[in-house]
PDB file of N, CA and C in Angstrom:
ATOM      1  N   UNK A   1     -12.973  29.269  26.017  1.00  0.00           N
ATOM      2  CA  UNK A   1     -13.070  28.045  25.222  1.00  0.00           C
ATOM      3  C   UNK A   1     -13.237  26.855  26.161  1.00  0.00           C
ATOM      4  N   UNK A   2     -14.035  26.336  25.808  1.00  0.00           N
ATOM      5  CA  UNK A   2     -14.460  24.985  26.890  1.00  0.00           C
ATOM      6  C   UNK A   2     -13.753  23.605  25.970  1.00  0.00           C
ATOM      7  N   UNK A   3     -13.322  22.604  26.953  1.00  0.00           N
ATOM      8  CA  UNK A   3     -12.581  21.909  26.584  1.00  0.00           C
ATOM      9  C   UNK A   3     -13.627  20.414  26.932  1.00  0.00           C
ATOM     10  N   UNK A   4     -13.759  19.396  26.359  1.00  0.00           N
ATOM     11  CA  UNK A   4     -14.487  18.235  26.313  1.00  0.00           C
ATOM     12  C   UNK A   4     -13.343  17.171  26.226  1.00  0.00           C
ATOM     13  N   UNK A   5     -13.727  16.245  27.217  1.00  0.00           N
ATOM     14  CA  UNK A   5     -13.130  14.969  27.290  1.00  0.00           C
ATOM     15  C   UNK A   5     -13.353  14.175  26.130  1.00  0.00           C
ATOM     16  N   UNK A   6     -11.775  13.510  25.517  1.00  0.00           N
ATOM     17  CA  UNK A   6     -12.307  12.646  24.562  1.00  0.00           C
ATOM     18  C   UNK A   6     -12.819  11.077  24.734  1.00  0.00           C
ATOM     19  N   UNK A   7     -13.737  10.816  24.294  1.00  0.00           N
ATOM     20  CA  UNK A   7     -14.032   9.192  24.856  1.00  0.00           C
ATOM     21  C   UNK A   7     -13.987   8.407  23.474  1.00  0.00           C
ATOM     22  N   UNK A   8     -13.862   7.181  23.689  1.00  0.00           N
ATOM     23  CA  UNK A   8     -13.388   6.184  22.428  1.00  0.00           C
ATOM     24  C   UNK A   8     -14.565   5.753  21.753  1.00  0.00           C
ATOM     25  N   UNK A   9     -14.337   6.288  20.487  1.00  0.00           N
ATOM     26  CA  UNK A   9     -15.331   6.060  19.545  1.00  0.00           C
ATOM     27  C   UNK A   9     -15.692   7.524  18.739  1.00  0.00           C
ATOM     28  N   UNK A  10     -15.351   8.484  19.821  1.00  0.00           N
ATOM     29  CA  UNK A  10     -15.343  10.038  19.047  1.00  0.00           C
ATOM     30  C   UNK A  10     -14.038  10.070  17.661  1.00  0.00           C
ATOM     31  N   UNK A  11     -14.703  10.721  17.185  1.00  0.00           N
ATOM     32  CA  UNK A  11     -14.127  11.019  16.046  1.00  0.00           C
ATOM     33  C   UNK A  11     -13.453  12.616  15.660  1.00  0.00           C
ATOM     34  N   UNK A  12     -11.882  12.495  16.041  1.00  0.00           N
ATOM     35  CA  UNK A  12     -11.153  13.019  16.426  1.00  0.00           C
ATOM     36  C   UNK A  12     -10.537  14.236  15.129  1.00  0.00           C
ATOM     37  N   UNK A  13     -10.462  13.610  14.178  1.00  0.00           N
ATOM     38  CA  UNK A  13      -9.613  13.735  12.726  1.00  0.00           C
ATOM     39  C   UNK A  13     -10.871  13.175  12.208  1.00  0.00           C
ATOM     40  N   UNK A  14     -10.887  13.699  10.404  1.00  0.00           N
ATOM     41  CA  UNK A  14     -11.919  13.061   9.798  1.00  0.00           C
ATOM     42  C   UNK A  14     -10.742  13.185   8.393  1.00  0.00           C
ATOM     43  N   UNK A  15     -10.458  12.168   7.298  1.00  0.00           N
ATOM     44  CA  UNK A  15     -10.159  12.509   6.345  1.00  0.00           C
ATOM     45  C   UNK A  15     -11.157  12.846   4.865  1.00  0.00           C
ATOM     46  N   UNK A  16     -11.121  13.727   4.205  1.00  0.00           N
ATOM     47  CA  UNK A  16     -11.597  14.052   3.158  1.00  0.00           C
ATOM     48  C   UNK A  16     -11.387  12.716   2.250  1.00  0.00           C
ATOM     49  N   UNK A  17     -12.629  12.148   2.119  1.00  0.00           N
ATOM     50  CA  UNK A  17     -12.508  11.229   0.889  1.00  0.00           C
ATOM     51  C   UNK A  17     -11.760  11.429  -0.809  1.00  0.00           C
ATOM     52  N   UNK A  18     -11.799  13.025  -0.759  1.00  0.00           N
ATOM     53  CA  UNK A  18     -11.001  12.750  -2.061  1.00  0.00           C
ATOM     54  C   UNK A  18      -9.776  12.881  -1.581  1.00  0.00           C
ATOM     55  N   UNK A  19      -8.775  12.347  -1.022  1.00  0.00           N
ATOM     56  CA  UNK A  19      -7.469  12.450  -0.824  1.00  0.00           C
ATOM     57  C   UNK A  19      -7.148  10.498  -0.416  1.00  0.00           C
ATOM     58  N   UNK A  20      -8.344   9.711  -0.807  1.00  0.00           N
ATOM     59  CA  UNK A  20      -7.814   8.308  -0.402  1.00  0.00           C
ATOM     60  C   UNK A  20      -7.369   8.167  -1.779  1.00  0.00           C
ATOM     61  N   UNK A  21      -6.412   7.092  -1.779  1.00  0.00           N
ATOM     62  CA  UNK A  21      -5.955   6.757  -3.068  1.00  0.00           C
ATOM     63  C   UNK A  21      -7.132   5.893  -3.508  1.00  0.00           C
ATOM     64  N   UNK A  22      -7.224   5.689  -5.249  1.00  0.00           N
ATOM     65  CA  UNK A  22      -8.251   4.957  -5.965  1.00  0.00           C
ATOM     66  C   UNK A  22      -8.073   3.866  -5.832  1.00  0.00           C
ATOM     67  N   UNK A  23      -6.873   3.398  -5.642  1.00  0.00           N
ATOM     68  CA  UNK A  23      -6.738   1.411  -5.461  1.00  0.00           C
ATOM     69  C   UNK A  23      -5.284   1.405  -5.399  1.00  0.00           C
ATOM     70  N   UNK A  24      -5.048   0.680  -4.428  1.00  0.00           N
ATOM     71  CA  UNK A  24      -4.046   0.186  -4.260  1.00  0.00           C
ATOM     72  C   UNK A  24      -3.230  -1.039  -5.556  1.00  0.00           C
ATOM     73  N   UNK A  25      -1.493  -0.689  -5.952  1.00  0.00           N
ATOM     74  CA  UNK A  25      -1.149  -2.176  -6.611  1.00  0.00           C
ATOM     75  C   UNK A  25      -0.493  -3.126  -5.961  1.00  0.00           C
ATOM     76  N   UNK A  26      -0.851  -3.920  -6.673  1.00  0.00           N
ATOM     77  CA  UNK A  26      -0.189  -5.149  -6.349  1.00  0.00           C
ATOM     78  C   UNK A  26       1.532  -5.255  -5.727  1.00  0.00           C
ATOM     79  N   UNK A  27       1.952  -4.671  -6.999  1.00  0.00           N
ATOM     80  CA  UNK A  27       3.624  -4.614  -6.597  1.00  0.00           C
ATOM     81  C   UNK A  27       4.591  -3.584  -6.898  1.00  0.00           C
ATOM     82  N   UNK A  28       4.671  -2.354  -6.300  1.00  0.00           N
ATOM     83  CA  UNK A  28       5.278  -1.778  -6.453  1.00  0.00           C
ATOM     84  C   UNK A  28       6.769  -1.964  -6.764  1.00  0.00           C
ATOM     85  N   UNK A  29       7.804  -1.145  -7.841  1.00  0.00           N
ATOM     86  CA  UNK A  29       8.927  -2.193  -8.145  1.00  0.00           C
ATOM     87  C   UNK A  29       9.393  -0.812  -8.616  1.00  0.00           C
ATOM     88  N   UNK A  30      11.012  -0.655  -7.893  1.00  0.00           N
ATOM     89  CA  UNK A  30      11.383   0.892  -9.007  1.00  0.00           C
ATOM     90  C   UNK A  30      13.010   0.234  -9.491  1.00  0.00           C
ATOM     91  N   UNK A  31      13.035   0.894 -10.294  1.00  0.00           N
ATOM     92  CA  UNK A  31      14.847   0.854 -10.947  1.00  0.00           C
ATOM     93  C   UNK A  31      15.293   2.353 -11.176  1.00  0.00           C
ATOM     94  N   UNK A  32      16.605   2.352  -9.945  1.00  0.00           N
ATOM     95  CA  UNK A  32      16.963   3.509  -9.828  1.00  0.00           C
ATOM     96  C   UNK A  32      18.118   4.087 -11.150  1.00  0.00           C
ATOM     97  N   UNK A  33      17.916   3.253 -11.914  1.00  0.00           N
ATOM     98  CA  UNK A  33      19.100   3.683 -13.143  1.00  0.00           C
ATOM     99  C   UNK A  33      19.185   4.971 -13.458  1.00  0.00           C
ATOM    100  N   UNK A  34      17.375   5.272 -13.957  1.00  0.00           N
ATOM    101  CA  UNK A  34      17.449   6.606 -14.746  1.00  0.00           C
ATOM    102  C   UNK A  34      18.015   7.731 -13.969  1.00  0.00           C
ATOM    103  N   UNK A  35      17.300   7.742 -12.283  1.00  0.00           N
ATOM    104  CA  UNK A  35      17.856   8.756 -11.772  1.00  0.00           C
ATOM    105  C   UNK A  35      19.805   8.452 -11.401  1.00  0.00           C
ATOM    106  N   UNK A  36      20.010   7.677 -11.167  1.00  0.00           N
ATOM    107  CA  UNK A  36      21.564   7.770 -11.482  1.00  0.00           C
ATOM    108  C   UNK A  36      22.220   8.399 -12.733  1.00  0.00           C
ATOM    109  N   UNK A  37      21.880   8.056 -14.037  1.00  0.00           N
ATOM    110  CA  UNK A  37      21.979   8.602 -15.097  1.00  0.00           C
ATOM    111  C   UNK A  37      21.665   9.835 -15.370  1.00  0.00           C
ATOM    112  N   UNK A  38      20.770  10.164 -15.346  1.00  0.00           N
ATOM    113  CA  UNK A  38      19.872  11.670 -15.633  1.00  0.00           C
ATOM    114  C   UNK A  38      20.561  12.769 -14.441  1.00  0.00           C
ATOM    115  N   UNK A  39      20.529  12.064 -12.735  1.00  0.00           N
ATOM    116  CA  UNK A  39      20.532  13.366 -11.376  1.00  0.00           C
ATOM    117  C   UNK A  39      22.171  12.847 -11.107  1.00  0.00           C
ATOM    118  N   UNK A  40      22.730  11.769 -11.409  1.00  0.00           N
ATOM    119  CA  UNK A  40      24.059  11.530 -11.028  1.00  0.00           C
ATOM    120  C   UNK A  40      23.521  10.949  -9.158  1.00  0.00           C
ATOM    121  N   UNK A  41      21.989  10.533  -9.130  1.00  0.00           N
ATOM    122  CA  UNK A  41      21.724   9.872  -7.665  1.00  0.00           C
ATOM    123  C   UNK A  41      22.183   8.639  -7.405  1.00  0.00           C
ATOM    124  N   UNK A  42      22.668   8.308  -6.034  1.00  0.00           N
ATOM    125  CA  UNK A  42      23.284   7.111  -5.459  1.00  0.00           C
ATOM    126  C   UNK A  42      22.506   6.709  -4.046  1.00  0.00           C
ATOM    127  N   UNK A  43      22.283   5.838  -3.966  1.00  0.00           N
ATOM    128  CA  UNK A  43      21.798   5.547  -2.438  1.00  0.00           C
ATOM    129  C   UNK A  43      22.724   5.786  -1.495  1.00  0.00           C
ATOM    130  N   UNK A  44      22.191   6.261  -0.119  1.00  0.00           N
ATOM    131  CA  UNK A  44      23.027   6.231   0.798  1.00  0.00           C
ATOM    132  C   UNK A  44      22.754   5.283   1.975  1.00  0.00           C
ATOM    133  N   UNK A  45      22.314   4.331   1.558  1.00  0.00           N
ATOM    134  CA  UNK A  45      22.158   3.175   2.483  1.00  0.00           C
ATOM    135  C   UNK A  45      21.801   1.964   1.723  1.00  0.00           C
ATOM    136  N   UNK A  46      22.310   0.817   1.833  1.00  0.00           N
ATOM    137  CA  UNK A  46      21.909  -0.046   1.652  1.00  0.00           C
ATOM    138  C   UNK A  46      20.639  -0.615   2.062  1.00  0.00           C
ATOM    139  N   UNK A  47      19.956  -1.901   0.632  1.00  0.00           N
ATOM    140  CA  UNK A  47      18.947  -2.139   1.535  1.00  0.00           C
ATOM    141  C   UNK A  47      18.224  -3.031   2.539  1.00  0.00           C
ATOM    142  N   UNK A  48      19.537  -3.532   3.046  1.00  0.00           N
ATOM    143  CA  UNK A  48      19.863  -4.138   4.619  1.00  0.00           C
ATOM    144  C   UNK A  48      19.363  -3.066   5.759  1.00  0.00           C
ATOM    145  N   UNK A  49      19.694  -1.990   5.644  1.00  0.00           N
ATOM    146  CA  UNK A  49      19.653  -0.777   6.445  1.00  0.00           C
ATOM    147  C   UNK A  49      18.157  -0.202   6.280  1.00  0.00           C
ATOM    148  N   UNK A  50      18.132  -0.347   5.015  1.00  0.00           N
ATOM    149  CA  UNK A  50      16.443   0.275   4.720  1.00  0.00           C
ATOM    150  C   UNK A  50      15.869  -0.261   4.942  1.00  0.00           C
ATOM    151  N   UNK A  51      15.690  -1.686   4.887  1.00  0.00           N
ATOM    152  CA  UNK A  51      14.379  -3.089   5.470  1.00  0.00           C
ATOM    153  C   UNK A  51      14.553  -2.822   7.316  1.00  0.00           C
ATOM    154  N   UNK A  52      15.626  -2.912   7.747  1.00  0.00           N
ATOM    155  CA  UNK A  52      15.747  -2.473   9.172  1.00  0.00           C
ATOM    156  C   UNK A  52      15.024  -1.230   9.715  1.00  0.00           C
ATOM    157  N   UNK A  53      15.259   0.025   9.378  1.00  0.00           N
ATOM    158  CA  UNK A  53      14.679   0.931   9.335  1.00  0.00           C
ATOM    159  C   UNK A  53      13.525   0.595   9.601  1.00  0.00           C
ATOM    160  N   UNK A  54      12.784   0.147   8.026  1.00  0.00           N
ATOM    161  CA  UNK A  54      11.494  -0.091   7.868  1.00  0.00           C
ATOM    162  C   UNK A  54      10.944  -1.255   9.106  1.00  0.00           C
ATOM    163  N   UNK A  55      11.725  -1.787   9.630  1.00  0.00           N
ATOM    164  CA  UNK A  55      10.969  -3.403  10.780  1.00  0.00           C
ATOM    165  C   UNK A  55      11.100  -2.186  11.965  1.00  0.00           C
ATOM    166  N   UNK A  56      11.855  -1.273  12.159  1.00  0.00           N
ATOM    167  CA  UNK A  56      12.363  -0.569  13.470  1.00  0.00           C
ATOM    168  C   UNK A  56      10.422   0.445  13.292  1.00  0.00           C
ATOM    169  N   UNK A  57      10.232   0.751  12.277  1.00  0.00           N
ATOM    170  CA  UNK A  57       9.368   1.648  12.506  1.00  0.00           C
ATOM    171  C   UNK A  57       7.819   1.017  12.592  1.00  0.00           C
ATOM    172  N   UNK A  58       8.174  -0.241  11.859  1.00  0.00           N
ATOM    173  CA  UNK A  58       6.756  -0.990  12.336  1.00  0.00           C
ATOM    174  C   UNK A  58       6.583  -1.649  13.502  1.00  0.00           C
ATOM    175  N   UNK A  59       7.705  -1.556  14.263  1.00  0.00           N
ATOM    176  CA  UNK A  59       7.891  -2.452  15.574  1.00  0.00           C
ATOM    177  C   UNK A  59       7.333  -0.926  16.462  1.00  0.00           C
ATOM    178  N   UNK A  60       7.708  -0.028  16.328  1.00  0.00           N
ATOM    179  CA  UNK A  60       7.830   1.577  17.169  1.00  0.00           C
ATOM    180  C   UNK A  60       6.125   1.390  16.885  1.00  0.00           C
ATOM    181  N   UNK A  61       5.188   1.573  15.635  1.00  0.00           N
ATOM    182  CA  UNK A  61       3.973   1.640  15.544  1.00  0.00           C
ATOM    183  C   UNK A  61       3.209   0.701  16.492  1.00  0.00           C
ATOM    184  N   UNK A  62       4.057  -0.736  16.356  1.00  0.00           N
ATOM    185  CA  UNK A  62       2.881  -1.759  16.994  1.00  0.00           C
ATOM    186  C   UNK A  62       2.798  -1.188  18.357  1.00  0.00           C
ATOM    187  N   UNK A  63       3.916  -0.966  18.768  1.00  0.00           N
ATOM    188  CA  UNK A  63       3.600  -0.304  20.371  1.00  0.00           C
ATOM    189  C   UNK A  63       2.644   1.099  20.643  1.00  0.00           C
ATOM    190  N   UNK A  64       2.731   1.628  20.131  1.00  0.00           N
ATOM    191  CA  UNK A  64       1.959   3.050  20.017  1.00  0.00           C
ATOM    192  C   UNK A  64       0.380   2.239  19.960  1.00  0.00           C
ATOM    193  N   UNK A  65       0.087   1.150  18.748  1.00  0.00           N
ATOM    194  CA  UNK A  65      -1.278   0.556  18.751  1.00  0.00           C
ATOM    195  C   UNK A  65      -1.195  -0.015  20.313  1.00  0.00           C
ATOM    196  N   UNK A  66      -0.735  -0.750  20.640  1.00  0.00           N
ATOM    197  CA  UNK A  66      -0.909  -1.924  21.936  1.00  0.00           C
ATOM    198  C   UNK A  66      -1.141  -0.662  22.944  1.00  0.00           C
ATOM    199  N   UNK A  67      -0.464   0.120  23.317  1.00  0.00           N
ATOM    200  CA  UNK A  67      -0.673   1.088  24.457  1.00  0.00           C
ATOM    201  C   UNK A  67      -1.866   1.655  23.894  1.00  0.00           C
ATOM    202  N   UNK A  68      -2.647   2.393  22.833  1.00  0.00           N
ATOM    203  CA  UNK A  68      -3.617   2.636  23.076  1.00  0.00           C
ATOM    204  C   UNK A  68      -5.010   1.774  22.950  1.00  0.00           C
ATOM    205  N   UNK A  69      -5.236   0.319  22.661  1.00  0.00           N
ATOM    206  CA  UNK A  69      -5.708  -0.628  22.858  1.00  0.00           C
ATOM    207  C   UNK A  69      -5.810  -1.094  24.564  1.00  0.00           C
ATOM    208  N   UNK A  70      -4.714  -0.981  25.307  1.00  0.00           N
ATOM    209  CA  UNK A  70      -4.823  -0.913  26.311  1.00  0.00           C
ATOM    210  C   UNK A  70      -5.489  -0.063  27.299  1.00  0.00           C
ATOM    211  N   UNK A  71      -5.391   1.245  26.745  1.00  0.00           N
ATOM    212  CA  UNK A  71      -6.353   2.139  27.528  1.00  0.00           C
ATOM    213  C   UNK A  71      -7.517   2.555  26.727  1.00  0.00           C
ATOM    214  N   UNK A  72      -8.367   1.709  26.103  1.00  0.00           N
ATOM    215  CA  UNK A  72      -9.687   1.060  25.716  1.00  0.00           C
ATOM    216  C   UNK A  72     -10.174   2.048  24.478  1.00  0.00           C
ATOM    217  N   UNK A  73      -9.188   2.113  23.736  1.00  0.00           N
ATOM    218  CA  UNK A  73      -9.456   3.081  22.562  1.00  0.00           C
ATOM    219  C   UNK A  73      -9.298   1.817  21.161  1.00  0.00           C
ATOM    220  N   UNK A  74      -9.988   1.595  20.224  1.00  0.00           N
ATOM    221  CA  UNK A  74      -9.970   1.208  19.364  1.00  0.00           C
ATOM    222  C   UNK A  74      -9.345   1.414  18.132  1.00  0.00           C
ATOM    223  N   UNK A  75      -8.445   0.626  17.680  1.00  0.00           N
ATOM    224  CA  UNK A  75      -7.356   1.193  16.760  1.00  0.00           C
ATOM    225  C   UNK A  75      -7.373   0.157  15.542  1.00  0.00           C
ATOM    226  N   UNK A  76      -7.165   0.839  14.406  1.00  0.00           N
ATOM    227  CA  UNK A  76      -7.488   0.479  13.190  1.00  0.00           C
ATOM    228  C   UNK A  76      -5.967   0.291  12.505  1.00  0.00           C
ATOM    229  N   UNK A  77      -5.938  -1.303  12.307  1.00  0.00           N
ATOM    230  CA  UNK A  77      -4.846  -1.348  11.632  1.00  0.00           C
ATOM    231  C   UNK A  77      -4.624  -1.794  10.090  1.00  0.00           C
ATOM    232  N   UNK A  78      -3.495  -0.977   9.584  1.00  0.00           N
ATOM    233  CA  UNK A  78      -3.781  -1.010   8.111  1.00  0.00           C
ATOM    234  C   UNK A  78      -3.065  -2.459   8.122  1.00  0.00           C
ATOM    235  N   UNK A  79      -3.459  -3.338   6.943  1.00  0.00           N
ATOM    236  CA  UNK A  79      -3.144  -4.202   6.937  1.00  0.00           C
ATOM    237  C   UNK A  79      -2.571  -4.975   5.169  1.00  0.00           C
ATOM    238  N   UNK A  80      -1.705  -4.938   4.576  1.00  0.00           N
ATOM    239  CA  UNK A  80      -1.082  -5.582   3.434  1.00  0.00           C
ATOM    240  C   UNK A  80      -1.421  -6.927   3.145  1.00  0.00           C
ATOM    241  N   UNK A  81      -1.627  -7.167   1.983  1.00  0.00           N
ATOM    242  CA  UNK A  81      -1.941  -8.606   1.923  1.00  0.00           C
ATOM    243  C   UNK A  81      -0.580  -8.891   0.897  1.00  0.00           C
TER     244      UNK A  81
END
């Protein structure tokens, strides 16, 4: 098996177009009542802890982008409005 250098701009991964979602919404919004009621579910973290989490893992991503931006690979960032 012969092995090829990857250079930036090759296309590594390809995703199947039917697996993108149809459109994005606006505002996602849940109320955990029913499943408390119905599964007897409780959170196990507050969501002080969960927004943290969530900044800890977008902070961990931006670096993963910046290091490979740095070694001249082009990186596509998703972006929320």
């Amino acid at each position: 098996m012969t092995r090829r250098a990857v250079k930036p701009g090759d296309v590594i991964i390809a995703v199947d177009p039917r697996y993108f979602r149809p459109a994005e919404v606006e505002t996602l919004l849940g109320d955990p009542t029913k499943a408390h009621e119905k599964l007897g579910w409780k959170p196990e973290i507050t969501l002080r802890e969960m927004v943290s989490e969530m900044v800890a893992n977008d902070l961990e991503a931006a670096k993963k982008h910046s290091l490979l931006k740095s070694h001249g690979y082009d990186v596509a960032i998703a972006l929320e409005s």
